[in-house]
Every structure is written in C-alpha cells, then in structure tokens.
C-alpha atoms as a PDB file:
ATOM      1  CA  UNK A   1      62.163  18.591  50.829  1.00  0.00           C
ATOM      2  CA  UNK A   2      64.423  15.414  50.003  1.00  0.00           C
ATOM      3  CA  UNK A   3      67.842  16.129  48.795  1.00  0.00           C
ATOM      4  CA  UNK A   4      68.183  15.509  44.719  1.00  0.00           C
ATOM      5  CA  UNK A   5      69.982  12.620  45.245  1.00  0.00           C
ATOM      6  CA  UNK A   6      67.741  11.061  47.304  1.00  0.00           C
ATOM      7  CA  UNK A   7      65.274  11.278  44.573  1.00  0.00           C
ATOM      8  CA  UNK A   8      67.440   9.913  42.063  1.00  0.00           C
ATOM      9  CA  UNK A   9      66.678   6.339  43.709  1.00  0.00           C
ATOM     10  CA  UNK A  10      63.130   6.672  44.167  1.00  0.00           C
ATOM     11  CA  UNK A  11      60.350   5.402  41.103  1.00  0.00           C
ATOM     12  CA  UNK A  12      58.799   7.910  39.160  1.00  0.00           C
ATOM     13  CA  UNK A  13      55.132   6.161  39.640  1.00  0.00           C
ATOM     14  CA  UNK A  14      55.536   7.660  43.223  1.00  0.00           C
ATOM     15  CA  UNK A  15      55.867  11.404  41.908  1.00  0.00           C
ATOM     16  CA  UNK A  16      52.412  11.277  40.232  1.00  0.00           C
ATOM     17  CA  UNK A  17      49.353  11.657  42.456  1.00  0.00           C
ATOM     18  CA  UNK A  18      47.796   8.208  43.047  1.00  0.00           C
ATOM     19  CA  UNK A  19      44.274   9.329  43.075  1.00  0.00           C
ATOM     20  CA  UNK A  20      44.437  10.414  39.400  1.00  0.00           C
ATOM     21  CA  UNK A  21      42.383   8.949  36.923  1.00  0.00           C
ATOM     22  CA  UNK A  22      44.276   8.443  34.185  1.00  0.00           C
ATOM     23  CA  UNK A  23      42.268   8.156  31.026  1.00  0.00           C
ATOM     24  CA  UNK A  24      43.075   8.327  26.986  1.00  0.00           C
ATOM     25  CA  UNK A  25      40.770   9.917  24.276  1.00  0.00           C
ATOM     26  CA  UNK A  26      41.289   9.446  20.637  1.00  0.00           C
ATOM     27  CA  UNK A  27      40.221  11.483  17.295  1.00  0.00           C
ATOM     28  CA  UNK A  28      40.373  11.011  13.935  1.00  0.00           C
ATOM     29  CA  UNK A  29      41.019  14.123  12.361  1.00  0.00           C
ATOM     30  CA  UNK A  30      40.279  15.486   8.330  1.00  0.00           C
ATOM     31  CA  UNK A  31      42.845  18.201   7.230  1.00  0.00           C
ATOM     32  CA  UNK A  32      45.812  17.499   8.466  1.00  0.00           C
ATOM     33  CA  UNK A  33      47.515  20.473  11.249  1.00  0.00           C
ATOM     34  CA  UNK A  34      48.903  23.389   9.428  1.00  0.00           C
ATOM     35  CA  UNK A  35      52.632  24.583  11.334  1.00  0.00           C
ATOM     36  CA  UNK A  36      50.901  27.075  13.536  1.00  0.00           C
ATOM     37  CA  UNK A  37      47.858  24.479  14.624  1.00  0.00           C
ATOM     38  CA  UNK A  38      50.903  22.210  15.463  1.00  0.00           C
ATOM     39  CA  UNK A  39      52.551  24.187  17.552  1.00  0.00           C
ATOM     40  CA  UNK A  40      49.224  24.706  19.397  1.00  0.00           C
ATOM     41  CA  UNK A  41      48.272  21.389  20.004  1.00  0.00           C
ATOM     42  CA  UNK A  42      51.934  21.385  21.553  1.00  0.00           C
ATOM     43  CA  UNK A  43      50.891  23.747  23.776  1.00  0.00           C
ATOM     44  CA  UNK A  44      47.884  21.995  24.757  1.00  0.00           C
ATOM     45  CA  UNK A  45      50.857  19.750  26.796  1.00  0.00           C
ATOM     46  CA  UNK A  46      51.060  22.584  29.413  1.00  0.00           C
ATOM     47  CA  UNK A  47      47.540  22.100  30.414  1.00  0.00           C
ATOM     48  CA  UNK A  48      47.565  21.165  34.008  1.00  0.00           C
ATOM     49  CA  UNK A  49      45.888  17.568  34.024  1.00  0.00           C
ATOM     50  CA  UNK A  50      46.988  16.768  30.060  1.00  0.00           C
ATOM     51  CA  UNK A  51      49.508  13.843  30.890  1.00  0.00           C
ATOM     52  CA  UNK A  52      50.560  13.288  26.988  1.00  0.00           C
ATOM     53  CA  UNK A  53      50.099  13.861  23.560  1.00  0.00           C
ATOM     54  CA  UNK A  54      50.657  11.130  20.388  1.00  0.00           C
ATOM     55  CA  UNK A  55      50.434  11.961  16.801  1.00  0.00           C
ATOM     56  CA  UNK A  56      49.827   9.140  13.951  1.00  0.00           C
ATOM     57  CA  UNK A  57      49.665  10.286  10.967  1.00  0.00           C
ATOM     58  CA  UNK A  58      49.009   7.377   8.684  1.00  0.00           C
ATOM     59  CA  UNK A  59      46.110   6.533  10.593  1.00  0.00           C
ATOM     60  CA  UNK A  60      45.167  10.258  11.101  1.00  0.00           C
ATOM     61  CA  UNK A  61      44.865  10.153  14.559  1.00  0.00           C
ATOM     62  CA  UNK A  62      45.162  11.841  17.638  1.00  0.00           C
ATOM     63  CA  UNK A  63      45.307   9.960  21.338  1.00  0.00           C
ATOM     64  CA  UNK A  64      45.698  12.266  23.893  1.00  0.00           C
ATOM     65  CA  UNK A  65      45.932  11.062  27.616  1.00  0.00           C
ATOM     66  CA  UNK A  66      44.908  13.207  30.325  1.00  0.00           C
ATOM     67  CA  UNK A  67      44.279  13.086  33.713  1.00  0.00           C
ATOM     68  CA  UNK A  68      40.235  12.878  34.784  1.00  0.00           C
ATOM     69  CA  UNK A  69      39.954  14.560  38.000  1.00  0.00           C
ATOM     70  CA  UNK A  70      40.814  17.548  36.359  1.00  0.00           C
ATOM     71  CA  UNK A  71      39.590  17.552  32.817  1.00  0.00           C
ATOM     72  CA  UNK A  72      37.084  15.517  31.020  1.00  0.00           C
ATOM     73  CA  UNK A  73      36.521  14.743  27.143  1.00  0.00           C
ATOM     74  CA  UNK A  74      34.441  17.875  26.580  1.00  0.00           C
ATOM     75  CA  UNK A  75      37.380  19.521  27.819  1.00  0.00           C
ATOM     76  CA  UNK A  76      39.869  18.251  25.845  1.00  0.00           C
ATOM     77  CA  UNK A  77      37.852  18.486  22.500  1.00  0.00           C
ATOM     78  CA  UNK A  78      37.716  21.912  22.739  1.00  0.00           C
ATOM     79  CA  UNK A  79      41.441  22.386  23.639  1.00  0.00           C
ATOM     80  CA  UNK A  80      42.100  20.332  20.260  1.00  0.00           C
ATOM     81  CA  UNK A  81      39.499  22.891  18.242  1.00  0.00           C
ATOM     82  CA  UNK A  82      40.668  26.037  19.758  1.00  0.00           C
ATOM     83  CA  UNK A  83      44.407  24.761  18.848  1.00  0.00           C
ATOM     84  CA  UNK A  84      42.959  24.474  15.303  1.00  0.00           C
ATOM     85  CA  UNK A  85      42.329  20.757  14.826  1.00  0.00           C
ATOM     86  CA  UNK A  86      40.135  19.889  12.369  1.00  0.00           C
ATOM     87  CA  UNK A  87      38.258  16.539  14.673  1.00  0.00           C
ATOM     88  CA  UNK A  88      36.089  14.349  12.260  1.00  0.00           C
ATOM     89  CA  UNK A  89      35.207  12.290  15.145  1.00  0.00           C
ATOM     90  CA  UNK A  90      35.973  10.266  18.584  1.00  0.00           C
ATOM     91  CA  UNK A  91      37.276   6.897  18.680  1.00  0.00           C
ATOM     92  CA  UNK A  92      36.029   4.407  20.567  1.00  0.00           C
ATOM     93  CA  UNK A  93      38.616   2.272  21.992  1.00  0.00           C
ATOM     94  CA  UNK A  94      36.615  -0.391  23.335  1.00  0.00           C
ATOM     95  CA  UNK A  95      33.710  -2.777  21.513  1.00  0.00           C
ATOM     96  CA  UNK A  96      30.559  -3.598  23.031  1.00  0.00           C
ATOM     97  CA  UNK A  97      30.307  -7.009  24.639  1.00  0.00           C
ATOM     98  CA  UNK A  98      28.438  -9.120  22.673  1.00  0.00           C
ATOM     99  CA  UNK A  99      25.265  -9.533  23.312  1.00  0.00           C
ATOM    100  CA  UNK A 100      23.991 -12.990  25.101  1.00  0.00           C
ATOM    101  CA  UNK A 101      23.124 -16.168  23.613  1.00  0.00           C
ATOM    102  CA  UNK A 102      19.640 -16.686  22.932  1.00  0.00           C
ATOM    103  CA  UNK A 103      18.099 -19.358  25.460  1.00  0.00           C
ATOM    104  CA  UNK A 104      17.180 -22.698  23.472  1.00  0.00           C
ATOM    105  CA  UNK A 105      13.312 -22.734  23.183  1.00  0.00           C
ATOM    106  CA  UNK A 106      12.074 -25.559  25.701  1.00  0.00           C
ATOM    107  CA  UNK A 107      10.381 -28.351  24.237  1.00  0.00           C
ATOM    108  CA  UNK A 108       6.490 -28.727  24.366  1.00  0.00           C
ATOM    109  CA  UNK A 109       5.495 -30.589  27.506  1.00  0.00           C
ATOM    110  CA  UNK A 110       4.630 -34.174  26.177  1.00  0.00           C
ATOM    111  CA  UNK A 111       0.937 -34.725  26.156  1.00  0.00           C
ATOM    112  CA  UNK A 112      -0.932 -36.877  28.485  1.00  0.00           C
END
C-alpha cells in the first residue's frame, strides 16, 4: 500500500477501475420526492456500481450514472421505485440517425 502522500500526486482517473462501463440513465419523474423518498434516493449513492446522482427540478428529471458491469437500467429503475420515485418515463439521450436519402429514380433507357 502507497504511503498517503504518495497518492496525493497521483490522478484520480487511475483510482477507478478502467474496465468499467460507465453509463448514464435519465427519468422524468410526476410527483415530485416527498423528504423521506429523498433521503432514499440518497441512499441509492451507496450502491456499489452507482457512480452519481443529479437532481433537476425544473425539468423534473433524474440522471443517474452508474457503472454497467455491475448494474444495468432494470436495476437502477427499481432502486429509484423502491426509494419511492414516482418515474413517468426514461429519457432517451440520443436521436435516431436519420434515415437515408432516397436514391434518385434512374431515367428510362432511351428507346431505340
């Protein structure tokens, strides 16, 4: 084990593990969280593999960032419920590609 002050020197991307996968998943929630569901969702922090939690209330929203080689979406929805959170739905963060141009018709072969 390295002496503290070694540590002191050293990046703190090298404490996390660098195989995590590192994904976020947001929710738009209804009702907003009484004192007590609060405090839960606070809780849901300790979680081993839950890397952060964010809170905006104007947009009523919920992003929580966790770590995917330990939990998955599922997982963390029904951390969020059983914390007392009422979810209206999951975000998407990302848009669909659009989809391809149509090809141009080709013209009609002249005739001969």
């Amino acid at each position: 084990m390295k002496p503290l002050r070694e540590c002191e020197n050293e990046p703190t991307a090298d404490w996390y593990d660098q195989g995590m996968t590192q994904l976020d998943v947001v929710y738009r929630y209804g009702v907003p969280p009484s004192e007590a569901a609060t405090l839960a969702i606070a809780r849901v922090r300790e979680v081993y593999g839950v890397r952060g939690v964010v809170f905006d209330e104007a947009e009523k929203t919920i992003r929580i960032e966790y770590d995917a080689t330990r939990l998955n979406e599922s997982m963390i929805h029904q951390l969020l419920r059983r914390a007392g959170l009422d979810i209206v739905e999951s975000l998407r963060q990302f848009s669909d590609p659009p989809p391809p141009p149509e090809p141009a018709a080709a013209a009609p072969a002249p005739a001969k």
